[in-house]
C-alpha atoms as a PDB file:
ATOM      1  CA  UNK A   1     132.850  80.870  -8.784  1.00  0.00           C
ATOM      2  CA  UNK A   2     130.718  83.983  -9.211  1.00  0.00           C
ATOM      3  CA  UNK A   3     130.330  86.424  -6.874  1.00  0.00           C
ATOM      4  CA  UNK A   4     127.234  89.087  -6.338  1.00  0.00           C
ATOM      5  CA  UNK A   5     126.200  91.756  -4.118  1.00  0.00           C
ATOM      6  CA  UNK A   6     122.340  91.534  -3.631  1.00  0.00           C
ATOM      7  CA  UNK A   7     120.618  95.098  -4.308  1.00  0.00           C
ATOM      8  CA  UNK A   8     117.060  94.898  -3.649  1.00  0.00           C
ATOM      9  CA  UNK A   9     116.093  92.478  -6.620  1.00  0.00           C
ATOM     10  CA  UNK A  10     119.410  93.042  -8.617  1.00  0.00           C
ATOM     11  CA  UNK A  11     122.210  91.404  -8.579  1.00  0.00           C
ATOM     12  CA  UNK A  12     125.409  92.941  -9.239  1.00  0.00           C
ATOM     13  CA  UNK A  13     128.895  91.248  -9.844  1.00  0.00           C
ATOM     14  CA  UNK A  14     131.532  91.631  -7.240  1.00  0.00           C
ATOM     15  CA  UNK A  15     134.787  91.510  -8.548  1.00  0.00           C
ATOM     16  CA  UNK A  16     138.143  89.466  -7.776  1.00  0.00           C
ATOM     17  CA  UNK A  17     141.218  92.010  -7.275  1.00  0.00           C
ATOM     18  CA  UNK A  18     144.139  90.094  -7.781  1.00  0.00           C
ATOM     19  CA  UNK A  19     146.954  89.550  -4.665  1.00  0.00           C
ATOM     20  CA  UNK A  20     150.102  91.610  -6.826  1.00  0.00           C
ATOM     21  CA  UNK A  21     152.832  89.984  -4.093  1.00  0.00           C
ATOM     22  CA  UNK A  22     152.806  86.952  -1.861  1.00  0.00           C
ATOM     23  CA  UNK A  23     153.904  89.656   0.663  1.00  0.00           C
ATOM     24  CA  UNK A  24     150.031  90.719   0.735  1.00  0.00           C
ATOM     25  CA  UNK A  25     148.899  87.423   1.663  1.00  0.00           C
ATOM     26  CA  UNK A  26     151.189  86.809   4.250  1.00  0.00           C
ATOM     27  CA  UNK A  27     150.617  90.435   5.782  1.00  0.00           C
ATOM     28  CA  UNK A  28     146.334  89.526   5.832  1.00  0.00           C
ATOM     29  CA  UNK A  29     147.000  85.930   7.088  1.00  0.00           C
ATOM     30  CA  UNK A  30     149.526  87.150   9.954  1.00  0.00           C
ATOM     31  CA  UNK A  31     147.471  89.534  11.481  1.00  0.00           C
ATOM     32  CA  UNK A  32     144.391  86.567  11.548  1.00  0.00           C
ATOM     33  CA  UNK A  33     146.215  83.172  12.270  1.00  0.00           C
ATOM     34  CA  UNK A  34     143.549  82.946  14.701  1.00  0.00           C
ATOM     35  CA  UNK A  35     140.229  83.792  13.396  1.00  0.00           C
ATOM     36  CA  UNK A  36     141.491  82.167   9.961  1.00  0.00           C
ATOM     37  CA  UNK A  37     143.425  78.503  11.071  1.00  0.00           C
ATOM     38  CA  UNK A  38     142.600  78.605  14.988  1.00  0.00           C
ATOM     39  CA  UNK A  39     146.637  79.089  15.258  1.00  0.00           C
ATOM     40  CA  UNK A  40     148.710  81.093  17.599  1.00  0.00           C
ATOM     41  CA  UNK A  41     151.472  83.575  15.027  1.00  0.00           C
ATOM     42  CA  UNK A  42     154.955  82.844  16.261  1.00  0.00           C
ATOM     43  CA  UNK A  43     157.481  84.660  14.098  1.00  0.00           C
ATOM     44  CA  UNK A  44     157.398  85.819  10.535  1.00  0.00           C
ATOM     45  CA  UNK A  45     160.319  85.288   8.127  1.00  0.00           C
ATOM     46  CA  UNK A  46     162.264  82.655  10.468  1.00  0.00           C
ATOM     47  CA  UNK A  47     165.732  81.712   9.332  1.00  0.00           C
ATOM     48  CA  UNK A  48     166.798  77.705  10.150  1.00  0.00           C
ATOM     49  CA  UNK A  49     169.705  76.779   8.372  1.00  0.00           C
ATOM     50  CA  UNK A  50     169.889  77.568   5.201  1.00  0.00           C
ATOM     51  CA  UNK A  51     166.211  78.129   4.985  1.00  0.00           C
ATOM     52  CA  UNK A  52     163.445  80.713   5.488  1.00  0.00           C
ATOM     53  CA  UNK A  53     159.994  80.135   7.144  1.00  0.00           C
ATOM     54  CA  UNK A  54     157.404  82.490   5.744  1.00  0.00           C
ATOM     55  CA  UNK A  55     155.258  82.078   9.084  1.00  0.00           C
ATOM     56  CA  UNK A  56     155.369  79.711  11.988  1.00  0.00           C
ATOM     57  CA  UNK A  57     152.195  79.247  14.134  1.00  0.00           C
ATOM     58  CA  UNK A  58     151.726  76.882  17.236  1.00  0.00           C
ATOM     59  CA  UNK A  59     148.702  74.815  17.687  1.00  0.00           C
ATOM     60  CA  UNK A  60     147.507  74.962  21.136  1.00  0.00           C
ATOM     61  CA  UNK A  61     144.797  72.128  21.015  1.00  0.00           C
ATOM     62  CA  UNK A  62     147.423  69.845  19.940  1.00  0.00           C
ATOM     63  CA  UNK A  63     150.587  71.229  21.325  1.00  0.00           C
ATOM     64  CA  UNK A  64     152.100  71.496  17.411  1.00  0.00           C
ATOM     65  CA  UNK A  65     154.297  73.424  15.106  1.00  0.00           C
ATOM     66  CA  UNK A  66     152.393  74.578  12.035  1.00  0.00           C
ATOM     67  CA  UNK A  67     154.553  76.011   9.355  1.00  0.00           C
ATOM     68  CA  UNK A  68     152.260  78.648   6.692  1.00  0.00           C
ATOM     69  CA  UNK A  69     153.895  78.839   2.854  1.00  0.00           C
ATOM     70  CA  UNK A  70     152.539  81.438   0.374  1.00  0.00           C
ATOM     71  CA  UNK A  71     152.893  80.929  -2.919  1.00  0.00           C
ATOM     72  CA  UNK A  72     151.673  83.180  -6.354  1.00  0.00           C
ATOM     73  CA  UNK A  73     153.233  80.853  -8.919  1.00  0.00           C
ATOM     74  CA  UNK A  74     152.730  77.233 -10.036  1.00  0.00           C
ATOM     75  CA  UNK A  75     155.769  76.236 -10.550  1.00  0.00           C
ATOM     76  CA  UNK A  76     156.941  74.332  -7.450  1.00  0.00           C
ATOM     77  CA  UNK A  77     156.272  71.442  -5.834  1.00  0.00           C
ATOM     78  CA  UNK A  78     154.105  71.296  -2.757  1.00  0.00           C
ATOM     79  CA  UNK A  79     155.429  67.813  -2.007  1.00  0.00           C
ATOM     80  CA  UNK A  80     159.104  68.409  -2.226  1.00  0.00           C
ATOM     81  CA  UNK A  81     158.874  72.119  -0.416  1.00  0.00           C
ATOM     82  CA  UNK A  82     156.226  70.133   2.769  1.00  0.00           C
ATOM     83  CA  UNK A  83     158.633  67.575   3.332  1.00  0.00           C
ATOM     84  CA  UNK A  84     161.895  69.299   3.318  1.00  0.00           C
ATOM     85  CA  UNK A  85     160.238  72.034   5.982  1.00  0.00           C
ATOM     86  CA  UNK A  86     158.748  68.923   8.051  1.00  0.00           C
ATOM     87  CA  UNK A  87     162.935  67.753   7.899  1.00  0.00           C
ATOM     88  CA  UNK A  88     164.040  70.871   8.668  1.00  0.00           C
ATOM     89  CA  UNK A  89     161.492  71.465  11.936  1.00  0.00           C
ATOM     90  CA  UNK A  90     162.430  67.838  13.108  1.00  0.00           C
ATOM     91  CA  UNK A  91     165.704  68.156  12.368  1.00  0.00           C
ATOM     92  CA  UNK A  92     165.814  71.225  14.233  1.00  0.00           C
ATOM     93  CA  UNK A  93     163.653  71.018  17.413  1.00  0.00           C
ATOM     94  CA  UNK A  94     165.806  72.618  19.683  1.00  0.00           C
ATOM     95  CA  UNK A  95     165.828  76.239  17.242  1.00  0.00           C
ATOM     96  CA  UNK A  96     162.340  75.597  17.307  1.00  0.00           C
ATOM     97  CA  UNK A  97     161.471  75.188  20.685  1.00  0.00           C
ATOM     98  CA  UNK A  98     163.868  78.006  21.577  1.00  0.00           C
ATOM     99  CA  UNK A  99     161.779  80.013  19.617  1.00  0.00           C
ATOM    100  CA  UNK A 100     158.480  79.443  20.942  1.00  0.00           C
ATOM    101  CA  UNK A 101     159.859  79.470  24.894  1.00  0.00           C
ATOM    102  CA  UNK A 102     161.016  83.032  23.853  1.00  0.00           C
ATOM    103  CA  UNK A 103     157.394  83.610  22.270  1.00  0.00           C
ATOM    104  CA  UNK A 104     156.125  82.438  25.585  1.00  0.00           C
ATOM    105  CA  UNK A 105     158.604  84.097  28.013  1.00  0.00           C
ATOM    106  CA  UNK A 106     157.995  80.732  29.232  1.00  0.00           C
ATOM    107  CA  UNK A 107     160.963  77.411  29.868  1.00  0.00           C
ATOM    108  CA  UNK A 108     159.373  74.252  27.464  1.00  0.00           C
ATOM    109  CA  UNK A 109     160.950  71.159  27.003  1.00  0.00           C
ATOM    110  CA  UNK A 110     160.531  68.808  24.165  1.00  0.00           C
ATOM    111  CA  UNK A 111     158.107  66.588  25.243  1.00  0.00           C
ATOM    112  CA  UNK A 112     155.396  70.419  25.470  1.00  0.00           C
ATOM    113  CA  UNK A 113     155.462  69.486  22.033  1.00  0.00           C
ATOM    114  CA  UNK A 114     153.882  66.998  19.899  1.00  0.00           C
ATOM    115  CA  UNK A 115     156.160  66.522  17.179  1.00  0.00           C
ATOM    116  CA  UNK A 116     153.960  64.113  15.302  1.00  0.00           C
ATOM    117  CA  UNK A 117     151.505  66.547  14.947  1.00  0.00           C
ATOM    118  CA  UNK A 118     153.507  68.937  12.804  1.00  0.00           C
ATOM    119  CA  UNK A 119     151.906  70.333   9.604  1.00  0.00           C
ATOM    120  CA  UNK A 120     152.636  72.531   6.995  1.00  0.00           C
ATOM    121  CA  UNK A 121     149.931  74.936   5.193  1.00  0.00           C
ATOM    122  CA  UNK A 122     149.966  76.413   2.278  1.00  0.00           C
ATOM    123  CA  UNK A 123     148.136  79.373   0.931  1.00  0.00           C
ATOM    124  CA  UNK A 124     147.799  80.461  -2.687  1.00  0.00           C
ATOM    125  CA  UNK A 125     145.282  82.740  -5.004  1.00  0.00           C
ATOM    126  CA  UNK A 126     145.512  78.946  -6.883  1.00  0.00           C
ATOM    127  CA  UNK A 127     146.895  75.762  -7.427  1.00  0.00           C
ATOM    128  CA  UNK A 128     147.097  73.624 -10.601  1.00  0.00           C
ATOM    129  CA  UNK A 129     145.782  70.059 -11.298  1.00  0.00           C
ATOM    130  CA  UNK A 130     149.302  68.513 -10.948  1.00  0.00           C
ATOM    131  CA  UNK A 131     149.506  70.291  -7.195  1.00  0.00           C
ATOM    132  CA  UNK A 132     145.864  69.196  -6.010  1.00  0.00           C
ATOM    133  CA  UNK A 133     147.259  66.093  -7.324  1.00  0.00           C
ATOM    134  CA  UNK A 134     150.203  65.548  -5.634  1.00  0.00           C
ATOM    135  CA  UNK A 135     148.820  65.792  -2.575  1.00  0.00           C
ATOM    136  CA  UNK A 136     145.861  63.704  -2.771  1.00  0.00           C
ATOM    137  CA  UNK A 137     147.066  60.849  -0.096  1.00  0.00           C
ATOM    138  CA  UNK A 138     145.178  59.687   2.981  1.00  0.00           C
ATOM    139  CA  UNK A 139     148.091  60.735   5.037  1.00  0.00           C
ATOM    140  CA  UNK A 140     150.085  64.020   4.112  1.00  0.00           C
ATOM    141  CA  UNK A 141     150.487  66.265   7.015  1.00  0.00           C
ATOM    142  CA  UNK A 142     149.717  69.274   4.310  1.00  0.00           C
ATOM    143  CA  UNK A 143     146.531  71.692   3.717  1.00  0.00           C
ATOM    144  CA  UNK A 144     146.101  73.741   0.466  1.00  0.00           C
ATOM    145  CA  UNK A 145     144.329  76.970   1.103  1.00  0.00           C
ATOM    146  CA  UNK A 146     143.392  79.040  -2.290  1.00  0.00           C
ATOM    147  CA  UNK A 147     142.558  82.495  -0.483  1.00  0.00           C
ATOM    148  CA  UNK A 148     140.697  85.112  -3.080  1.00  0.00           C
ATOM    149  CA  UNK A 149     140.073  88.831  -2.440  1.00  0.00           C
ATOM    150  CA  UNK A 150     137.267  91.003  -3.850  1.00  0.00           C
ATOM    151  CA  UNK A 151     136.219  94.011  -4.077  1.00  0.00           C
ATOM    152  CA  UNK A 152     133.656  93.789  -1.395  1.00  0.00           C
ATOM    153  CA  UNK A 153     135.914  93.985   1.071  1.00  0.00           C
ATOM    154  CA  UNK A 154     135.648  90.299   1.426  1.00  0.00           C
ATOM    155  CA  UNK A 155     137.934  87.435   1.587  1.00  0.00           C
ATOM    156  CA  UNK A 156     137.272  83.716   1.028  1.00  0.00           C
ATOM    157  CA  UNK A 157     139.573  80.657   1.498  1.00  0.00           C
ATOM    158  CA  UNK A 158     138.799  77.293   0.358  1.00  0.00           C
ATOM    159  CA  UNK A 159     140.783  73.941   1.365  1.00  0.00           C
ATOM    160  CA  UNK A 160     141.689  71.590  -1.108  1.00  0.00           C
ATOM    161  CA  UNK A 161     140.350  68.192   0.343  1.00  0.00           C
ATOM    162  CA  UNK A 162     142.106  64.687  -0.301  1.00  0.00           C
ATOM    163  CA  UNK A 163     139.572  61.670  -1.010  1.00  0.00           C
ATOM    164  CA  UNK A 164     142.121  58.939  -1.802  1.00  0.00           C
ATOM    165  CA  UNK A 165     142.699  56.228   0.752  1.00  0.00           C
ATOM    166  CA  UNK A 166     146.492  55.275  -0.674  1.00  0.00           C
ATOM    167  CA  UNK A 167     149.100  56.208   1.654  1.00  0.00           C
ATOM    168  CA  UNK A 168     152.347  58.159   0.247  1.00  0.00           C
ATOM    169  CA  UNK A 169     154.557  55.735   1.470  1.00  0.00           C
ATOM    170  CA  UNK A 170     153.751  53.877  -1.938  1.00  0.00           C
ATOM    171  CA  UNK A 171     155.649  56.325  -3.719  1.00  0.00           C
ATOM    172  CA  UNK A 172     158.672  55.029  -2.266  1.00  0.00           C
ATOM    173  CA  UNK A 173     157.855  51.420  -0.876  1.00  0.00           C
ATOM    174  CA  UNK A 174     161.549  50.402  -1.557  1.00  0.00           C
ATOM    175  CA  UNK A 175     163.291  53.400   0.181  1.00  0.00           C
ATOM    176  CA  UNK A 176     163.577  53.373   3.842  1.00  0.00           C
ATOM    177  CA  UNK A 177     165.915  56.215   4.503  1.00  0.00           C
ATOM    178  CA  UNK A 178     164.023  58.800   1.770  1.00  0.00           C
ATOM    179  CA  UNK A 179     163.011  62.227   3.568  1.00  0.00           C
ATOM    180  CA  UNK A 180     159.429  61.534   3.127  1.00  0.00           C
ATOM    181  CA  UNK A 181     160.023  57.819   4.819  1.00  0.00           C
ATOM    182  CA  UNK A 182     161.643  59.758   7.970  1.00  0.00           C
ATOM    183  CA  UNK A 183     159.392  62.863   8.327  1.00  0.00           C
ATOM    184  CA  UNK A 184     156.674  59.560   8.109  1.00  0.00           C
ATOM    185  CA  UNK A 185     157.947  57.485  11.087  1.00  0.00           C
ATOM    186  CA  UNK A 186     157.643  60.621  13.102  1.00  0.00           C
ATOM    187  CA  UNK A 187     154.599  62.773  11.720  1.00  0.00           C
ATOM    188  CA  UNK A 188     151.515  61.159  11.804  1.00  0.00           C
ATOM    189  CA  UNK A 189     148.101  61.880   9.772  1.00  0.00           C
ATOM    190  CA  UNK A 190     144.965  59.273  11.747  1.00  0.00           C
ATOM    191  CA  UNK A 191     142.055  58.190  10.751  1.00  0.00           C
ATOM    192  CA  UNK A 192     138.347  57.927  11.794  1.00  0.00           C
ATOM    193  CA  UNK A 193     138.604  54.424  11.917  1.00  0.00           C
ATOM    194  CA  UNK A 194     141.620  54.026  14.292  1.00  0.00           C
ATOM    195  CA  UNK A 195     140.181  56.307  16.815  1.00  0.00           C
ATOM    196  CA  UNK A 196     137.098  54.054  16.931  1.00  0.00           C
ATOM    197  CA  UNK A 197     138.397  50.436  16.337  1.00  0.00           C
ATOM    198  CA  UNK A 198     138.323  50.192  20.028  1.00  0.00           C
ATOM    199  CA  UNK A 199     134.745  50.609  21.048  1.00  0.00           C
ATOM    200  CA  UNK A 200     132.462  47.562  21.835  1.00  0.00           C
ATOM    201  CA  UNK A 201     129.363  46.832  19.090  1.00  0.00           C
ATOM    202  CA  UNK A 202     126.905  48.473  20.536  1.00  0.00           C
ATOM    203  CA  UNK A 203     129.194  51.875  20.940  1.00  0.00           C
ATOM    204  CA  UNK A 204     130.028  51.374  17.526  1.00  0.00           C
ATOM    205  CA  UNK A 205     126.100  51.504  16.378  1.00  0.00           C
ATOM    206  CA  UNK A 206     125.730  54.284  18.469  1.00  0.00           C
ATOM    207  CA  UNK A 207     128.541  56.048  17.438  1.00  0.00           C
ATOM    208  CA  UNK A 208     127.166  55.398  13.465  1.00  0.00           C
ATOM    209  CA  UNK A 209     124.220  56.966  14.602  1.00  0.00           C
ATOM    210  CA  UNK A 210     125.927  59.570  16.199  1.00  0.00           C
ATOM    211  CA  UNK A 211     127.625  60.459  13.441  1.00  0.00           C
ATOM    212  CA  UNK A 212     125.134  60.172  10.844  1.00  0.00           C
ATOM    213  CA  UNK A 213     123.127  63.356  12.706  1.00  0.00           C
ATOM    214  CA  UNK A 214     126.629  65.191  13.097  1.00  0.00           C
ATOM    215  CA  UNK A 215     127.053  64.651   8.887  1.00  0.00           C
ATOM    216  CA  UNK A 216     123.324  66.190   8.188  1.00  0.00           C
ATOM    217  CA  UNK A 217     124.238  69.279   9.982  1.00  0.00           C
ATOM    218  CA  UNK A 218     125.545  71.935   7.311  1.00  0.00           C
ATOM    219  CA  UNK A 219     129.262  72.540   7.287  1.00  0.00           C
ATOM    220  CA  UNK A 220     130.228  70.098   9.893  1.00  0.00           C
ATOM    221  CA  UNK A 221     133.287  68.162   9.437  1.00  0.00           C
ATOM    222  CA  UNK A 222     135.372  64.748  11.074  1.00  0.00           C
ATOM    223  CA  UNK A 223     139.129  65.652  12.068  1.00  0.00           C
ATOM    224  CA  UNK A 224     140.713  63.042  13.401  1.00  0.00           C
ATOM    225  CA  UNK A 225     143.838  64.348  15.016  1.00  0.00           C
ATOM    226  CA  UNK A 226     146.221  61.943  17.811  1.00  0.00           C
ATOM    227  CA  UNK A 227     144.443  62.177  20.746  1.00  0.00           C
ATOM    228  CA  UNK A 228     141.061  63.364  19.605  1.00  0.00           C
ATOM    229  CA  UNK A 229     138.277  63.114  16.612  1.00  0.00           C
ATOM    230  CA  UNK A 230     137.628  66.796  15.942  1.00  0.00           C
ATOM    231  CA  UNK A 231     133.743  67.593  15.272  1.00  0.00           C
ATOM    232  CA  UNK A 232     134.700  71.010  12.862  1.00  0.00           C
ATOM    233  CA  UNK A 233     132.475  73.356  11.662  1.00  0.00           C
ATOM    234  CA  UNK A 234     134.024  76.668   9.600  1.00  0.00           C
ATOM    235  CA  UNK A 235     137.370  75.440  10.780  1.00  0.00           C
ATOM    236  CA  UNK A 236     136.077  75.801  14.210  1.00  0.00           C
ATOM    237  CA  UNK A 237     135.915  72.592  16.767  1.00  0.00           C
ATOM    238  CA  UNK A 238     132.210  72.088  18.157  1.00  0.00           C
ATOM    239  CA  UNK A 239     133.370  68.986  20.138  1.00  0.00           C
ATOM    240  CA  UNK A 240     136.986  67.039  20.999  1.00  0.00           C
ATOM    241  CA  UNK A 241     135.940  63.225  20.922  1.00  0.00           C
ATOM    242  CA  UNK A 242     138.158  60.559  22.640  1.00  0.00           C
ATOM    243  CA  UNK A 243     136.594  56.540  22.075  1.00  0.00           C
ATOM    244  CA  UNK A 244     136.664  54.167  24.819  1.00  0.00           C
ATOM    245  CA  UNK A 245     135.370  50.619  24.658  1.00  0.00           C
ATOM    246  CA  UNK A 246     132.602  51.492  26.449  1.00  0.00           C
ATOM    247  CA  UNK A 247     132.077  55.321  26.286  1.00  0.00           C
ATOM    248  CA  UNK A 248     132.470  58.142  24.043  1.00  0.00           C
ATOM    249  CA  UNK A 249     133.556  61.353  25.545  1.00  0.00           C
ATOM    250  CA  UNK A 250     132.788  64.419  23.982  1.00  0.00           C
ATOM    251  CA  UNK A 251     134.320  67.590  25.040  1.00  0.00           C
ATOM    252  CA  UNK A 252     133.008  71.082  24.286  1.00  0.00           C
ATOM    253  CA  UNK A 253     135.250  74.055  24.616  1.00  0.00           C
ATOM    254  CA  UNK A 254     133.642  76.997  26.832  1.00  0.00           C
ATOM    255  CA  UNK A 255     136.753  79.857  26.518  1.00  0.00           C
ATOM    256  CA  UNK A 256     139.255  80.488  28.250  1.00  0.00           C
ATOM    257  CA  UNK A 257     139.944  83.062  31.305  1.00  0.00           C
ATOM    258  CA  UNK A 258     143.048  85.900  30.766  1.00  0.00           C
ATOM    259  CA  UNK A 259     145.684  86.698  32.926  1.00  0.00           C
ATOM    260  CA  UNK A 260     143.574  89.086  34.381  1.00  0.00           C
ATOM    261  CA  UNK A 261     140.790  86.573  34.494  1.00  0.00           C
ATOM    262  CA  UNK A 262     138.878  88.160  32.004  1.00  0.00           C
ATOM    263  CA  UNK A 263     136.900  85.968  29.730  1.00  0.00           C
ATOM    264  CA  UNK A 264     137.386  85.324  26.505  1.00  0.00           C
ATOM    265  CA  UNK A 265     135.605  86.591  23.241  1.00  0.00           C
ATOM    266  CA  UNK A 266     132.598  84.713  23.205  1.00  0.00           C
ATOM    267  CA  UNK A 267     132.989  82.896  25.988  1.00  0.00           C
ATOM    268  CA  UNK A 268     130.099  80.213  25.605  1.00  0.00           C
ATOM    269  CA  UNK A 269     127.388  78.800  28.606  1.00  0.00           C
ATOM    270  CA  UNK A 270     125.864  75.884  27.465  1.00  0.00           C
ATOM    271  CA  UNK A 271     121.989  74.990  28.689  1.00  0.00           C
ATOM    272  CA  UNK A 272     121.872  71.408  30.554  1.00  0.00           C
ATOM    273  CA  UNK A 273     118.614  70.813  32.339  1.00  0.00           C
ATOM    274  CA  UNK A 274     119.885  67.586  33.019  1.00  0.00           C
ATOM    275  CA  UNK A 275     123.193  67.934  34.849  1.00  0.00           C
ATOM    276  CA  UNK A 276     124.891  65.694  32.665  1.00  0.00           C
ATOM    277  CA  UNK A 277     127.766  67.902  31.844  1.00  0.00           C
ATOM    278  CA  UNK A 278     130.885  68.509  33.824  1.00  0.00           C
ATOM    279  CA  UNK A 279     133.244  71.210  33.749  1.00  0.00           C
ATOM    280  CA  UNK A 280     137.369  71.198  33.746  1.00  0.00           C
ATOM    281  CA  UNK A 281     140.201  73.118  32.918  1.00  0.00           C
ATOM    282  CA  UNK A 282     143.930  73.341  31.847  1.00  0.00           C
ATOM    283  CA  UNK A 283     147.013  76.156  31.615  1.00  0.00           C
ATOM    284  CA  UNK A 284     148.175  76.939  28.082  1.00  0.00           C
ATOM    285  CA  UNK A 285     151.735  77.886  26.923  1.00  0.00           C
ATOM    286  CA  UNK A 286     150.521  81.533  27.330  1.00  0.00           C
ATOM    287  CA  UNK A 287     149.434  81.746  31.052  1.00  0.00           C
ATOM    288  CA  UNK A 288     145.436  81.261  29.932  1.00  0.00           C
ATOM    289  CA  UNK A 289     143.304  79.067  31.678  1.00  0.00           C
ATOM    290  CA  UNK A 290     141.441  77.125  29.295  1.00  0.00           C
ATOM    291  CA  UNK A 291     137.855  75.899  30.264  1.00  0.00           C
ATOM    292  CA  UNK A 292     135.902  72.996  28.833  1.00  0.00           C
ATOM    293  CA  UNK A 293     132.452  71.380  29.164  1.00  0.00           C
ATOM    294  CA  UNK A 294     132.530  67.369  29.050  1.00  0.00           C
ATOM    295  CA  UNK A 295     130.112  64.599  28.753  1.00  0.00           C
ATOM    296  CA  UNK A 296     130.630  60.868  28.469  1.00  0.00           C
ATOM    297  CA  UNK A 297     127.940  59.084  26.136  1.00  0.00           C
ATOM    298  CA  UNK A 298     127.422  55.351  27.200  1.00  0.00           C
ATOM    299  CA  UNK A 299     125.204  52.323  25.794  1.00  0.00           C
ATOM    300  CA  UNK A 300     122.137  54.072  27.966  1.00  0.00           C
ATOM    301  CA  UNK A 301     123.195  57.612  26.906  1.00  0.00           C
ATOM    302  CA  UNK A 302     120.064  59.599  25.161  1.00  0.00           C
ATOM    303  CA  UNK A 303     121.616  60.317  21.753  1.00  0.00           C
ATOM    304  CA  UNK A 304     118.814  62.927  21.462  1.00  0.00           C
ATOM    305  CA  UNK A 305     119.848  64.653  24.457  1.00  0.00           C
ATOM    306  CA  UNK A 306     123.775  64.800  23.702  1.00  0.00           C
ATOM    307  CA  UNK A 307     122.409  66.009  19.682  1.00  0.00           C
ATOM    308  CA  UNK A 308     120.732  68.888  21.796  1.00  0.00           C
ATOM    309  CA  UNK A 309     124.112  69.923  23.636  1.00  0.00           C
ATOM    310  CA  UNK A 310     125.850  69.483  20.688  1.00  0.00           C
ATOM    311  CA  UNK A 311     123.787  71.958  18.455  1.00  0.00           C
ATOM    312  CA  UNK A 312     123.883  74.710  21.056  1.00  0.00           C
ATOM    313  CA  UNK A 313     128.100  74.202  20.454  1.00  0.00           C
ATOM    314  CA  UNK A 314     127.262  74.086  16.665  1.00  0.00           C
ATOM    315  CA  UNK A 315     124.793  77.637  16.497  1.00  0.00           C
ATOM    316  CA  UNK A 316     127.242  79.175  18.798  1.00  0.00           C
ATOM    317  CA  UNK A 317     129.752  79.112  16.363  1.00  0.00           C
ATOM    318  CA  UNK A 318     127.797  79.689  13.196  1.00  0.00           C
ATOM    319  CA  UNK A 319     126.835  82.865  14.990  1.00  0.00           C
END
């Protein structure tokens, strides 16, 4: 990829500069966990066992651990590093959980957690064909982020994408008690497709529709997480859908209020001549209150009318 600075009619070549340590990434990503993965920093440089975390995050939309790996080299294996760190987090929930109640100044138990939603991500200026490779299952609980740096004063960060439909667990059909067969019966990757097996024929047609529009807008993504289908644009969720036989409910996040019940950075008002949307709210782990917009799209719903709600979400967070 080539990259130019647009003078007037010219165009004129910015240029990469090179991360010299793995210490530089981690120092940029740390400081923007949030703006960059939507992730709350925990601790740098965490000791369990006989191993060292580069960065644990938590993810407060789905109440996870999300371990962050840098790497400068090639020659390692993304499979065998992601699947001893899943061992050692599940292995070790208690450390862990210790960890983030102290993060928190708050008392969690276990089941503030969801466990199955563990990931690991990994961040590198590259990774070769044999990496990309490895990793291209329907159901690895891994990201690949290649981050660049110019001299621009930008940064980009592209995610390596799996399109295969084969499941890992083929790898090692015949071994039960492997460490990618136990981080397996606990972590979970979902699909699309079990998140809406349950909805009657006519939600499903709608919902085809539904998504169909969703897919034409630029940048917009599926996620399909445990209890939600993410609608993701630029990393950033426009809409948290949960399928019911009868109903799709979409939920749009608004902000969230501070301790000092301040709102929060762009704290977003959505336009509903109709009254169709309702409004509710939860604590997080840090004290916020977070607030959410929802509507519930039924066999009589106006598809147009939800598309409309939807969009203001969607140019809200394209800025």
């Amino acid at each position: 990829m080539k990259l130019f600075r647009l003078n007037k009619t010219n165009l004129n070549e910015v240029e990469q500069i090179p991360f010299k340590l793995e210490r530089d990434i981690q120092n940029l990503v740390e400081v923007n966990t949030e703006s960059v993965f939507n992730l709350k920093f925990i601790q740098s440089e965490l000791s369990v066992d006989k191993y060292r975390i580069d960065t644990l995050c938590f993810d407060e939309e789905n109440n996870s651990f999300v371990i962050v790996e840098y790497k400068k080299g090639s020659s390692y294996s993304v499979i065998d590093q992601g699947y001893t760190y899943l061992q050692l987090l599940l292995n070790n929930k208690s450390d862990f959980l210790l960890v983030l109640s102290q993060h928190f100044n708050k008392v969690l138990k276990m089941e503030d957690v969801d466990w199955s939603q563990s990931r690991i991500i990994f961040v590198s200026p590259s990774f070769n064909s044999y990496q990309k490779d490895s990793v291209n299952f329907k159901d690895l609980p891994f990201e690949l982020w290649e981050i660049k740096r110019y001299s621009n004063d930008t940064v980009v960060l592209n995610q390596h994408r799996s399109n295969s439909k084969e499941s890992i667990e083929t790898l090692n059909p015949n071994t039960t008690d492997s460490t990618i067969s136990q981080v397996s019966r606990e972590v979970r990757v979902y699909t699309i497709e079990q998140h809406t097996s349950n909805l009657s024929k006519k939600m499903k047609e709608k919902w085809e529709i539904i998504m169909e529009e969703l897919l034409e807008l630029e940048g917009v993504e599926l996620t399909p997480k445990r209890h939600y289908l993410g609608i993701i644009v630029d990393g950033k969720t426009i809409s948290y859908s949960k399928f019911r036989k009868n109903h799709i409910h979409f939920e749009f996040l608004r902000g969230s209020l501070n301790l000092d019940k301040s709102e929060s950075k762009n704290y977003f008002t959505i336009d509903d001549p109709k009254g169709v949307v309702n409004e509710k709210s939860r604590e997080l782990n840090t004290g916020r209150i977070q607030i959410s917009y929802w509507v519930n799209v039924e066999e009589s719903s106006d598809i147009e009318y939800l598309f409309f709600l939807l969009k203001q979400k969607y140019n809200d967070l394209r800025g």
